[in-house]
PDB file of N, CA and C in Angstrom:
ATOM      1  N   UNK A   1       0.838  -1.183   0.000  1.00  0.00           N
ATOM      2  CA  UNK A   1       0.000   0.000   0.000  1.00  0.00           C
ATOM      3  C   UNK A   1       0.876   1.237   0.000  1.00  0.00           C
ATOM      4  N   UNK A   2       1.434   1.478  -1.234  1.00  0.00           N
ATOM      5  CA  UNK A   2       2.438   2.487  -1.003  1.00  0.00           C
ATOM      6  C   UNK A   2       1.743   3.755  -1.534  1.00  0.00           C
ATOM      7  N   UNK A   3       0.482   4.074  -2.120  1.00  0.00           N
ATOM      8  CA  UNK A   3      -0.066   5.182  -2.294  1.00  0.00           C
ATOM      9  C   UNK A   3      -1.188   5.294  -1.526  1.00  0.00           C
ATOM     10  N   UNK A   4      -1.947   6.455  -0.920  1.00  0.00           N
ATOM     11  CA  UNK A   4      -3.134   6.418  -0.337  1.00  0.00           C
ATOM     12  C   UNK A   4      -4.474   6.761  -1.127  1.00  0.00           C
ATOM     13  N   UNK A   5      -5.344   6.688  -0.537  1.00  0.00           N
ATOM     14  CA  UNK A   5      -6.899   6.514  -0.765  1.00  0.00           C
ATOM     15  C   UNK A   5      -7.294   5.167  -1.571  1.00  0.00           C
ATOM     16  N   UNK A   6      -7.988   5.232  -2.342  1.00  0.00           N
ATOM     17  CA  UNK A   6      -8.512   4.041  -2.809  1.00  0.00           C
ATOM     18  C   UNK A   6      -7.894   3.334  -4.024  1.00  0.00           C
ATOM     19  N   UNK A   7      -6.681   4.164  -4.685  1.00  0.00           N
ATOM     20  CA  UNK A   7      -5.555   2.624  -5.160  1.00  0.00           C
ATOM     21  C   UNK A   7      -5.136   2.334  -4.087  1.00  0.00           C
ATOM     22  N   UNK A   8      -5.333   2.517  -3.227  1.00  0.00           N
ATOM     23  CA  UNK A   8      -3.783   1.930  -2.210  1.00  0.00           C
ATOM     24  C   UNK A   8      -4.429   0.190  -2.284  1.00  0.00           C
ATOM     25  N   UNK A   9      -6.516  -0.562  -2.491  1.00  0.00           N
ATOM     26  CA  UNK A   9      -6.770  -1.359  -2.640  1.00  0.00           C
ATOM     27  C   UNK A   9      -6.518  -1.383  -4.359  1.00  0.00           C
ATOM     28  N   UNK A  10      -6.039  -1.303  -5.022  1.00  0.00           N
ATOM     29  CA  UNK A  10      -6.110  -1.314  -6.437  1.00  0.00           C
ATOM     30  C   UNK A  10      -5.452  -2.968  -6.958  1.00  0.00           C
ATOM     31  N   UNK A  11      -4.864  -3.016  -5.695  1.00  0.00           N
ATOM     32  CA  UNK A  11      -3.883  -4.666  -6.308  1.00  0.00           C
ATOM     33  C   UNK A  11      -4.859  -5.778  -5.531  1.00  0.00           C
ATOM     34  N   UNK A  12      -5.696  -5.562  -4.292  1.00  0.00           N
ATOM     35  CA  UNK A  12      -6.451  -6.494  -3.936  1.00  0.00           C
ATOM     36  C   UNK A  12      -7.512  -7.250  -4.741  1.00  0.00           C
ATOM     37  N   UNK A  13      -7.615  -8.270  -4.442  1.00  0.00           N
ATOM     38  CA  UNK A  13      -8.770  -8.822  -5.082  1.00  0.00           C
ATOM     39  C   UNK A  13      -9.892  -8.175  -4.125  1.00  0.00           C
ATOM     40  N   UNK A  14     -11.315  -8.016  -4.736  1.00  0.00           N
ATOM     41  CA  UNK A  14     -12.170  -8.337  -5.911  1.00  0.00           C
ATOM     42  C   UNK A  14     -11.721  -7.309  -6.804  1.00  0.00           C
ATOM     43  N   UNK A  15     -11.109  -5.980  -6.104  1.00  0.00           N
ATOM     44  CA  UNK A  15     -11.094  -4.797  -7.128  1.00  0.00           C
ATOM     45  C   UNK A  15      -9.826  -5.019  -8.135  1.00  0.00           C
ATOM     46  N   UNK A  16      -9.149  -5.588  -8.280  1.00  0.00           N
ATOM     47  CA  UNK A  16      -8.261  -5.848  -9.428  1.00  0.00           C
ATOM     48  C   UNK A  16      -8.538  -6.644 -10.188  1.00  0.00           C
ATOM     49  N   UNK A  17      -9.576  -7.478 -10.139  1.00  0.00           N
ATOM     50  CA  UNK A  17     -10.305  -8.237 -10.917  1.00  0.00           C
ATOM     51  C   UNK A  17     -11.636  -6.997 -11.388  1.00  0.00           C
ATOM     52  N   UNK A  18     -12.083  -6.356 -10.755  1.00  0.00           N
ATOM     53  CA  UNK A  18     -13.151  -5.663 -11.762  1.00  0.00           C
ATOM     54  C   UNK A  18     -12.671  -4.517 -12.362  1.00  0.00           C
ATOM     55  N   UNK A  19     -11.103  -4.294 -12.348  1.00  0.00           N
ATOM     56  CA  UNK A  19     -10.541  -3.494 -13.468  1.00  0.00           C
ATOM     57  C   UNK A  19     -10.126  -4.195 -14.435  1.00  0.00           C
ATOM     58  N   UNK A  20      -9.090  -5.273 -14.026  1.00  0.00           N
ATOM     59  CA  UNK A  20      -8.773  -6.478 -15.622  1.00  0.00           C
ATOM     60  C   UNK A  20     -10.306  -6.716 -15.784  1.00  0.00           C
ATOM     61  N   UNK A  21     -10.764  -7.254 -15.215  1.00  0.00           N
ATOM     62  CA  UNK A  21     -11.786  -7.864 -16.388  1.00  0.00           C
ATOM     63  C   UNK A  21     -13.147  -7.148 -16.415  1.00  0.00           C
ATOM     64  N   UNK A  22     -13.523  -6.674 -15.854  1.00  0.00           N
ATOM     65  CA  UNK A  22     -14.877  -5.647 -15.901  1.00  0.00           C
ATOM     66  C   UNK A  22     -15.164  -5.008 -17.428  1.00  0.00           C
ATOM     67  N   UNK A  23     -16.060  -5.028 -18.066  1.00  0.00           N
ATOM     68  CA  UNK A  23     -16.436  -4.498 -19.292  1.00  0.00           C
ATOM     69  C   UNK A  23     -16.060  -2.654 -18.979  1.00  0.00           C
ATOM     70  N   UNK A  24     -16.045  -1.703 -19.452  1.00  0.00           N
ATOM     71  CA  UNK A  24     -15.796  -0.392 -19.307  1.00  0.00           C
ATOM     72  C   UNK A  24     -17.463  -0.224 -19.570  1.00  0.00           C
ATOM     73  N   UNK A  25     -17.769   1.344 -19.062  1.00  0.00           N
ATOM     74  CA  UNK A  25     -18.845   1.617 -18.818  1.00  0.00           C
ATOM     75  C   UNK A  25     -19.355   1.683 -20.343  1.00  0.00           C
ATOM     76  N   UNK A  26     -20.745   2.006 -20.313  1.00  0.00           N
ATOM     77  CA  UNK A  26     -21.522   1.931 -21.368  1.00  0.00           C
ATOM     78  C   UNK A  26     -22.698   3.174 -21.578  1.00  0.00           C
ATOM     79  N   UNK A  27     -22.976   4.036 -22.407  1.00  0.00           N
ATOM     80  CA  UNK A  27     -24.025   4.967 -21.825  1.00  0.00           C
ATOM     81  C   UNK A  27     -25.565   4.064 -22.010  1.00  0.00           C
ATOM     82  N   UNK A  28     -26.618   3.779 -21.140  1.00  0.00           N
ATOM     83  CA  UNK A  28     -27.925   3.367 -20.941  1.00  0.00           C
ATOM     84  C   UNK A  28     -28.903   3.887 -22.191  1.00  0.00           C
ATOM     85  N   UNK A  29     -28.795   4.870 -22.500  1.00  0.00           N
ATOM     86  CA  UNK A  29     -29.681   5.214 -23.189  1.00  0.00           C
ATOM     87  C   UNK A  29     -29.370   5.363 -24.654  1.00  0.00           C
ATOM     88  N   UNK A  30     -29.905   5.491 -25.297  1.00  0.00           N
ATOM     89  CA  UNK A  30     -29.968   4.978 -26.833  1.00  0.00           C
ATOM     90  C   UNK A  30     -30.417   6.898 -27.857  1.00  0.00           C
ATOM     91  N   UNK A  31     -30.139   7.882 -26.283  1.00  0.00           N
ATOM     92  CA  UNK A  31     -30.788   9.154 -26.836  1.00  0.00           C
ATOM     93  C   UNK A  31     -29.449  10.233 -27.302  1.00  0.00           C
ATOM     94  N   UNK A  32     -28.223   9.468 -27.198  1.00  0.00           N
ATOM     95  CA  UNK A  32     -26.364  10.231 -27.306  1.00  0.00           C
ATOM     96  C   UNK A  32     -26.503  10.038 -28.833  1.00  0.00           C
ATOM     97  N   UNK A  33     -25.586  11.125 -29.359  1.00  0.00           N
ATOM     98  CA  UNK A  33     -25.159  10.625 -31.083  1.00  0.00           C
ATOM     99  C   UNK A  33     -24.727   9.526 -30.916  1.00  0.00           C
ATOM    100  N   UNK A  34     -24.172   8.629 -32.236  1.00  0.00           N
ATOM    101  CA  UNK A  34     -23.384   7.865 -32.511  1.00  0.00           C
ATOM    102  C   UNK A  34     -21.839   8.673 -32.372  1.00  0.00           C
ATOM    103  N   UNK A  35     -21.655   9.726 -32.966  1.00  0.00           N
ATOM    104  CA  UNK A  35     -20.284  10.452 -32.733  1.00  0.00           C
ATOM    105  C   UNK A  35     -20.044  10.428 -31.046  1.00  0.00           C
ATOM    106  N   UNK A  36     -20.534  10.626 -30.295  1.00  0.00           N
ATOM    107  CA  UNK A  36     -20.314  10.948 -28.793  1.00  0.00           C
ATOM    108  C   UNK A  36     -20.372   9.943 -28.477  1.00  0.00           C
ATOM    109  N   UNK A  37     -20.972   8.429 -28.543  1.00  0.00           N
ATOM    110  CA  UNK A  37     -20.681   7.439 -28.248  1.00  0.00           C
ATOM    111  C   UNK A  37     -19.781   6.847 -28.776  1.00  0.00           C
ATOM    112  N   UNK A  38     -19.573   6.986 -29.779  1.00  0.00           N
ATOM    113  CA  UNK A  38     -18.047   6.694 -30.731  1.00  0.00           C
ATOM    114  C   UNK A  38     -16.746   7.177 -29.471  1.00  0.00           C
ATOM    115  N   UNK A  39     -16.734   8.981 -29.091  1.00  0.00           N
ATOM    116  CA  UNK A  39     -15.863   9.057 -28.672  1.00  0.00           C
ATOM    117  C   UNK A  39     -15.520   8.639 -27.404  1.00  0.00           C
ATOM    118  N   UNK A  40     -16.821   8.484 -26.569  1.00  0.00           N
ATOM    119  CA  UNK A  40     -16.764   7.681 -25.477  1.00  0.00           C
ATOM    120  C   UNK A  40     -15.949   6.383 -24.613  1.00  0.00           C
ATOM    121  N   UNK A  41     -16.561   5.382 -26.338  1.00  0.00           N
ATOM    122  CA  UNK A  41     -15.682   4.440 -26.415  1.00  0.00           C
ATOM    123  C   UNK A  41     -14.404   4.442 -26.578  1.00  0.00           C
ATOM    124  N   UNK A  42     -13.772   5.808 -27.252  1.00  0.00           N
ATOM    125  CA  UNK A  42     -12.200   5.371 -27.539  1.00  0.00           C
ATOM    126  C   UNK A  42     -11.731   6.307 -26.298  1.00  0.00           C
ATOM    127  N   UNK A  43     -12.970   6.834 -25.814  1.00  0.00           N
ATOM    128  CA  UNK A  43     -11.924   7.230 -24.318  1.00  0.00           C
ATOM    129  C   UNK A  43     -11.515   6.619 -23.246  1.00  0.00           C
ATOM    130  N   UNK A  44     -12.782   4.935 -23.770  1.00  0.00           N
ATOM    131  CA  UNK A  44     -12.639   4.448 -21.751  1.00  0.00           C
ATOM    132  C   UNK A  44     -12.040   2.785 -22.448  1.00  0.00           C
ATOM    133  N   UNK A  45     -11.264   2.886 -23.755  1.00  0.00           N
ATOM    134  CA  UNK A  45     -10.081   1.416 -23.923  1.00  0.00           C
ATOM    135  C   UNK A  45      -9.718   1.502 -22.470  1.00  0.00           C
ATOM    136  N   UNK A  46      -9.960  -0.288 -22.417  1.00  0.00           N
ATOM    137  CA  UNK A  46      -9.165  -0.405 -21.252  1.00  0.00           C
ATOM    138  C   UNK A  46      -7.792  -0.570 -21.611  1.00  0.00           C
ATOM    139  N   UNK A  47      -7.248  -0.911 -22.660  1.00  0.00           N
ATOM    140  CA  UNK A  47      -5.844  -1.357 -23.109  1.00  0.00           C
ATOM    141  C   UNK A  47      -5.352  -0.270 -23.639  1.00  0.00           C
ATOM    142  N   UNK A  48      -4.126   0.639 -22.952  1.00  0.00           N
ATOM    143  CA  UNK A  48      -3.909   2.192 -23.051  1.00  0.00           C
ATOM    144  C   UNK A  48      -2.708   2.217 -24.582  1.00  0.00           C
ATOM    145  N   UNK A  49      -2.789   0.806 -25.011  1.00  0.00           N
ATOM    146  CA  UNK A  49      -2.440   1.028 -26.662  1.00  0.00           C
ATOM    147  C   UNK A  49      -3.505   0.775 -27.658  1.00  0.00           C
ATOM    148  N   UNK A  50      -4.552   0.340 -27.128  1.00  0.00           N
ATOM    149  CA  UNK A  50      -5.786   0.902 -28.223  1.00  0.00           C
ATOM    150  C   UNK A  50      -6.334   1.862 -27.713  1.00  0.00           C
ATOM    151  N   UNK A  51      -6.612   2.820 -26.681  1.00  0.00           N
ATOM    152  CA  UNK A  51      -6.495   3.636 -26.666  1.00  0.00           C
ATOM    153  C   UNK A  51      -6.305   4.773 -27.357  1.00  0.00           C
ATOM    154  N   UNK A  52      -7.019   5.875 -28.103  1.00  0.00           N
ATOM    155  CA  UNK A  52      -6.180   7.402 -28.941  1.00  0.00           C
ATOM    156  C   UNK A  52      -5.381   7.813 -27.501  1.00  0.00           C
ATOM    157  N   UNK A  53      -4.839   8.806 -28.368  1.00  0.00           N
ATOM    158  CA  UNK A  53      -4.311  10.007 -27.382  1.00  0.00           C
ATOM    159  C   UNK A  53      -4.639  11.027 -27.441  1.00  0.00           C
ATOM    160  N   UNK A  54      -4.512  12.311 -26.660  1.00  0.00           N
ATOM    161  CA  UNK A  54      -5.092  12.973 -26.322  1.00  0.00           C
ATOM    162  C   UNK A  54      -4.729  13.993 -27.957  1.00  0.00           C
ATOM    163  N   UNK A  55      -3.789  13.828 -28.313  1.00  0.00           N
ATOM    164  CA  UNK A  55      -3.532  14.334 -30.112  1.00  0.00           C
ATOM    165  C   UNK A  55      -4.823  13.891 -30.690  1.00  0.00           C
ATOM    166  N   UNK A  56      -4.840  12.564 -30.867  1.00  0.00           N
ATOM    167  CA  UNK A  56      -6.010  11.497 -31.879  1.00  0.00           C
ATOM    168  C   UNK A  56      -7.586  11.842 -31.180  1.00  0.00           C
ATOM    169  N   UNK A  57      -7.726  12.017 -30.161  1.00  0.00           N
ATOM    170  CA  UNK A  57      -8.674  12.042 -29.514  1.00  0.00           C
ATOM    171  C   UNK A  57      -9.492  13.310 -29.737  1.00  0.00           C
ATOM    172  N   UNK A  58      -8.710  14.787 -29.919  1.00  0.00           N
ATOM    173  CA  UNK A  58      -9.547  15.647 -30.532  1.00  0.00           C
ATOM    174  C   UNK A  58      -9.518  15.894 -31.948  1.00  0.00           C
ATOM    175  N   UNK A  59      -8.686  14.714 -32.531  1.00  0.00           N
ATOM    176  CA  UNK A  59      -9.153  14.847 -34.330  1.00  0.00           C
ATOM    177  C   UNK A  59     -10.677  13.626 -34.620  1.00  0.00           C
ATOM    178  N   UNK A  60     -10.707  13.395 -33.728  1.00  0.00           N
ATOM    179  CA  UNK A  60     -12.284  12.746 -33.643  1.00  0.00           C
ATOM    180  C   UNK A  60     -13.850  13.340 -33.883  1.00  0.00           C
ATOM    181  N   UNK A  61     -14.187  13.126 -34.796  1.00  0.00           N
ATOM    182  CA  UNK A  61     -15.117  14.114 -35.551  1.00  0.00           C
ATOM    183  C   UNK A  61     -16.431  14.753 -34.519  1.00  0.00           C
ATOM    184  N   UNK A  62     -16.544  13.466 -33.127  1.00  0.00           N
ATOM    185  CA  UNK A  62     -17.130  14.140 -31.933  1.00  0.00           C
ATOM    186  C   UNK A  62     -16.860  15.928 -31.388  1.00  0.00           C
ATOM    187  N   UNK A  63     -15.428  15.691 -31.411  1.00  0.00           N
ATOM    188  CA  UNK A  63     -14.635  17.398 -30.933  1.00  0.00           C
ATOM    189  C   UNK A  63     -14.763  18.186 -32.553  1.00  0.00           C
ATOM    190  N   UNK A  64     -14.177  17.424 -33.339  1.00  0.00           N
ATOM    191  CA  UNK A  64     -13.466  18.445 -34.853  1.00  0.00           C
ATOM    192  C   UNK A  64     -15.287  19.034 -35.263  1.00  0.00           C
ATOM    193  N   UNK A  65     -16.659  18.480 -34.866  1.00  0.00           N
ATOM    194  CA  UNK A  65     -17.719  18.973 -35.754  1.00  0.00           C
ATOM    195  C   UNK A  65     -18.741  19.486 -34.985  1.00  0.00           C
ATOM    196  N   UNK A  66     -17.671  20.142 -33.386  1.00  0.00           N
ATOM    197  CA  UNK A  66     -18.584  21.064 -32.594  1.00  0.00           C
ATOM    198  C   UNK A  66     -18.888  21.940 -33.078  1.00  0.00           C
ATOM    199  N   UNK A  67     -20.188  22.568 -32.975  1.00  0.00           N
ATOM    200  CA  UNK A  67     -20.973  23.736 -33.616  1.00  0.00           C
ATOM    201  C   UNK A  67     -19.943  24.946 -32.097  1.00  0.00           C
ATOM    202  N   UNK A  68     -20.218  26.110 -32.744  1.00  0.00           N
ATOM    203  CA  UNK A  68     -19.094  27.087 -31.899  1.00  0.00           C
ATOM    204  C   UNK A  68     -19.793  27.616 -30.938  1.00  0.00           C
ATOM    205  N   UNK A  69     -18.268  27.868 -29.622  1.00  0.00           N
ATOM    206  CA  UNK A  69     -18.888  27.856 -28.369  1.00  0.00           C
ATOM    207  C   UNK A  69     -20.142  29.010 -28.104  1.00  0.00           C
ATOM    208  N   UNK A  70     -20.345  29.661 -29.288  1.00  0.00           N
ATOM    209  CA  UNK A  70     -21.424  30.748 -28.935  1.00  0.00           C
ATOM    210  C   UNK A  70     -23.191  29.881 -28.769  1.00  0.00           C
ATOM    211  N   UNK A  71     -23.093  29.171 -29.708  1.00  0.00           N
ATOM    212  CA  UNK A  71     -24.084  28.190 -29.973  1.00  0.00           C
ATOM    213  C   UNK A  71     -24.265  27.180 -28.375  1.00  0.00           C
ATOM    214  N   UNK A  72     -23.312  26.776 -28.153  1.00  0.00           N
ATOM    215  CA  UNK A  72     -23.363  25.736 -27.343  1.00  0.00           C
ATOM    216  C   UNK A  72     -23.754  26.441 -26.421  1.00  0.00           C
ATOM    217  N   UNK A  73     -22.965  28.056 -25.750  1.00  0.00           N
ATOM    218  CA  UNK A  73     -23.681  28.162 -24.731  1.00  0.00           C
ATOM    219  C   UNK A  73     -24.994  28.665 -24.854  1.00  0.00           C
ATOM    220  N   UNK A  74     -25.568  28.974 -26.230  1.00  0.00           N
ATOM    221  CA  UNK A  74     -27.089  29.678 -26.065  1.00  0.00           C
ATOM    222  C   UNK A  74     -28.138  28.331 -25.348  1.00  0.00           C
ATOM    223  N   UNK A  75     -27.409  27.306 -26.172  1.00  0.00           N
ATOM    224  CA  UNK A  75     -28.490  26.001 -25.887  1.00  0.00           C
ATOM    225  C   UNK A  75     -28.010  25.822 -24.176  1.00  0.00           C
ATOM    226  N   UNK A  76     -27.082  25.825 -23.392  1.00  0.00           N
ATOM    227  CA  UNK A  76     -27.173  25.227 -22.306  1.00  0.00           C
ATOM    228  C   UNK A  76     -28.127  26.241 -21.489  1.00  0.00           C
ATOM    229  N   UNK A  77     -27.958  27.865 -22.094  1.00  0.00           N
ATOM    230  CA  UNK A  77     -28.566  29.024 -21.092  1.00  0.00           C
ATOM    231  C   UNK A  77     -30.155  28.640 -21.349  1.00  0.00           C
ATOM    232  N   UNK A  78     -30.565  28.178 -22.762  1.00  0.00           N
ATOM    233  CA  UNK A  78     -31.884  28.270 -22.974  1.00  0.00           C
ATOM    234  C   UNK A  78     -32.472  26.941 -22.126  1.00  0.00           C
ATOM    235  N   UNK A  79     -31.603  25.757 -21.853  1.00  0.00           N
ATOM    236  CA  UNK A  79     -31.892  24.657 -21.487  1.00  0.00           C
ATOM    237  C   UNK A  79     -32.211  25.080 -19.740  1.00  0.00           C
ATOM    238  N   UNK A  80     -31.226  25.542 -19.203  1.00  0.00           N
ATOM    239  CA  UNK A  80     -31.382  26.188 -17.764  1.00  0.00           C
ATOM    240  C   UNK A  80     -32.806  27.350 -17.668  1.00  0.00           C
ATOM    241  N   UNK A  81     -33.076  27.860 -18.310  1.00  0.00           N
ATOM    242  CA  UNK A  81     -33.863  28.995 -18.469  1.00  0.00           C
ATOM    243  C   UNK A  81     -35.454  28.033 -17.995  1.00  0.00           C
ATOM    244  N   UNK A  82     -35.393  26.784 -19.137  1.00  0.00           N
ATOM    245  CA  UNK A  82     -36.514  25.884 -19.231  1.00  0.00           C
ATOM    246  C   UNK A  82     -36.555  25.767 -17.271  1.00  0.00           C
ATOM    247  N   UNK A  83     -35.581  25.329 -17.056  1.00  0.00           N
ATOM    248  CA  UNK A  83     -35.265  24.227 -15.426  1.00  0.00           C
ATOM    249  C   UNK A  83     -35.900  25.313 -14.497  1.00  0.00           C
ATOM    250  N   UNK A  84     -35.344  26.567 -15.048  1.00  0.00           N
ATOM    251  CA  UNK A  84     -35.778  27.586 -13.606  1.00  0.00           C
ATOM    252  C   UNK A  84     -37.478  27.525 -13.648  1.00  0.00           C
ATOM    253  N   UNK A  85     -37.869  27.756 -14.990  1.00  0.00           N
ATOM    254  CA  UNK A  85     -39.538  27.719 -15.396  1.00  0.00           C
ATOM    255  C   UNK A  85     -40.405  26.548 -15.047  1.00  0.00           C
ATOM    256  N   UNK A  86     -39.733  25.654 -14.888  1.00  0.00           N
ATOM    257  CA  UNK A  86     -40.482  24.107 -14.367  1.00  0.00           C
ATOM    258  C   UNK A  86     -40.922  23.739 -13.247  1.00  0.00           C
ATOM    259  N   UNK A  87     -41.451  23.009 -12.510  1.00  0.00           N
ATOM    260  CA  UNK A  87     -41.826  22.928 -11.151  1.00  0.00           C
ATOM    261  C   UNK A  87     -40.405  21.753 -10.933  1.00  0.00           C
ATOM    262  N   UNK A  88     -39.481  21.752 -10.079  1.00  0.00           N
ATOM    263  CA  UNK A  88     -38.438  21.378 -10.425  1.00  0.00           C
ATOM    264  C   UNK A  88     -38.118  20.686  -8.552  1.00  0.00           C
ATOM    265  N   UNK A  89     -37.533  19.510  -8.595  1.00  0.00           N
ATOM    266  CA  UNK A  89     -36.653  19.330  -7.103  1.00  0.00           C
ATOM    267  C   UNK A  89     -36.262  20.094  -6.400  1.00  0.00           C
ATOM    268  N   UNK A  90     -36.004  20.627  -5.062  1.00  0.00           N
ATOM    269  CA  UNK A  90     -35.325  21.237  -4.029  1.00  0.00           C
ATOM    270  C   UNK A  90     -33.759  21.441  -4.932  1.00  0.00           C
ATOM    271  N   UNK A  91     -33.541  22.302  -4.752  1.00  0.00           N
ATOM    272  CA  UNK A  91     -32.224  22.859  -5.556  1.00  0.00           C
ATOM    273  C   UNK A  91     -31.683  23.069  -6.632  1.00  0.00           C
ATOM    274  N   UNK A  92     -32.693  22.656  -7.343  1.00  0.00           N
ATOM    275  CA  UNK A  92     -32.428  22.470  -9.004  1.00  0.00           C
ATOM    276  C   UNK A  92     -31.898  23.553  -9.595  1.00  0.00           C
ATOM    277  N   UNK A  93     -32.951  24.215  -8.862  1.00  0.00           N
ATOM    278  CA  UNK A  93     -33.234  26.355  -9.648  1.00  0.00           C
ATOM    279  C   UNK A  93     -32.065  26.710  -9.350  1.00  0.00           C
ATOM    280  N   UNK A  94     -31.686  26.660  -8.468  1.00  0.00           N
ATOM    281  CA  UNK A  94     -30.409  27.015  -7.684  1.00  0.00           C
ATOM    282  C   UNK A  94     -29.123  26.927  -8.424  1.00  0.00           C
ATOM    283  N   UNK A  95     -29.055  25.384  -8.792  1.00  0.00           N
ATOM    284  CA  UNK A  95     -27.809  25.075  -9.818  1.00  0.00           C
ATOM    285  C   UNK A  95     -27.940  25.868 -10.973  1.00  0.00           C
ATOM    286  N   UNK A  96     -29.269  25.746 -11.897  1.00  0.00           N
ATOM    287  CA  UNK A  96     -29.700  26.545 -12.638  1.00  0.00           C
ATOM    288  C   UNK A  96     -29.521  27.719 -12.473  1.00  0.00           C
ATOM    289  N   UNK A  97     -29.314  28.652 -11.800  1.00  0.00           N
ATOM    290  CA  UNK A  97     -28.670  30.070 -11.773  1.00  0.00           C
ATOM    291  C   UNK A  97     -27.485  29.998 -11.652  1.00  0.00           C
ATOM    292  N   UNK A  98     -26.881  29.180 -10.783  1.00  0.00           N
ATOM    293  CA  UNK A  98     -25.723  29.377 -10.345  1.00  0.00           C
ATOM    294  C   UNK A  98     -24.865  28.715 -11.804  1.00  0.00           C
ATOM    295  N   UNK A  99     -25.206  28.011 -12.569  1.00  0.00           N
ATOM    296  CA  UNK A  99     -24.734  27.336 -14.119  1.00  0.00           C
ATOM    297  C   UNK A  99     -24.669  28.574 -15.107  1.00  0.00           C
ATOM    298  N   UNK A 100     -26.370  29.200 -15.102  1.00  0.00           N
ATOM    299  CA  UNK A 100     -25.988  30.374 -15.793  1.00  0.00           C
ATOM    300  C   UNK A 100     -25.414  31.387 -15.435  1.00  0.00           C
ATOM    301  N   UNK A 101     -24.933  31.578 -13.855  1.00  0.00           N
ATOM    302  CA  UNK A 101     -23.832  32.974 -13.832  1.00  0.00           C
ATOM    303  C   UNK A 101     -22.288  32.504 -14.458  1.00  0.00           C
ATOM    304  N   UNK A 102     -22.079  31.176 -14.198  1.00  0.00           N
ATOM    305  CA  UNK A 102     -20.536  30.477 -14.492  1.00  0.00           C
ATOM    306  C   UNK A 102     -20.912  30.720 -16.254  1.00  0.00           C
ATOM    307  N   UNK A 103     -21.657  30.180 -16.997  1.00  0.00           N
ATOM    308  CA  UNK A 103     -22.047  30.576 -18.681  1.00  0.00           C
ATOM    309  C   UNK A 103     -21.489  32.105 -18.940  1.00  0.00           C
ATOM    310  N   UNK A 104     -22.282  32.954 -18.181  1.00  0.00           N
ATOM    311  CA  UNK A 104     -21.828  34.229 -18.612  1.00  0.00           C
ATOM    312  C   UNK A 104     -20.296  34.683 -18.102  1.00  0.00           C
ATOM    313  N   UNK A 105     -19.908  34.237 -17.058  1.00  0.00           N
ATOM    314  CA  UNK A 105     -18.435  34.630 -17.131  1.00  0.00           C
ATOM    315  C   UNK A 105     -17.543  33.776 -18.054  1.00  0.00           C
ATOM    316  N   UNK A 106     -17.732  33.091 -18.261  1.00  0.00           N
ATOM    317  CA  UNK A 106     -16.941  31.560 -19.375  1.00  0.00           C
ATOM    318  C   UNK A 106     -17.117  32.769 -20.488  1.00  0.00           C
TER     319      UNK A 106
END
């Protein structure tokens, strides 16, 4: 146990068995592009020579055929805008403002 927190179990069994052999995560829903699940997958190789790199990884048409950051943030402000307007969980609104003050300084 020569590093601390939770590698320090990284060589014990069961957990070194559900990193060798454990499937890598998967997204549940069937509602992601194919591009974003594409890049997903080549982010979570477990074998760090199939693996891209972080070079290969943003020539991946997921990153190279982002619409520009002006766009992206109108949709996250308009998406938050919806959350504050909704009848919403204990804190939601909250994040929701506090998302769109971090938007406008970004």
């Amino acid at each position: 146990m020569r590093m601390g927190g939770i590698w320090a179990y990284a060589n014990q069994y069961p957990v070194e068995h559900l990193i060798i052999e454990a499937q890598p995560p998967k997204l549940l829903s069937n509602r992601w592009s194919q591009r974003f699940v594409s890049f997903l997958e080549s982010c979570l190789k477990k074998d760090p020579s199939e693996r891209g790199s972080a070079e290969e990884l943003l020539q991946h048409p997921f990153i190279t055929q982002l619409p520009p950051k002006k766009m992206i943030r109108a949709e996250i402000d308009e998406h938050l805008r919806t959350l504050q307007n909704r009848p919403a969980k204990k804190g939601l609104k909250g994040v929701a403002l506090w998302t769109q003050k971090q938007l406008r300084r970004a």
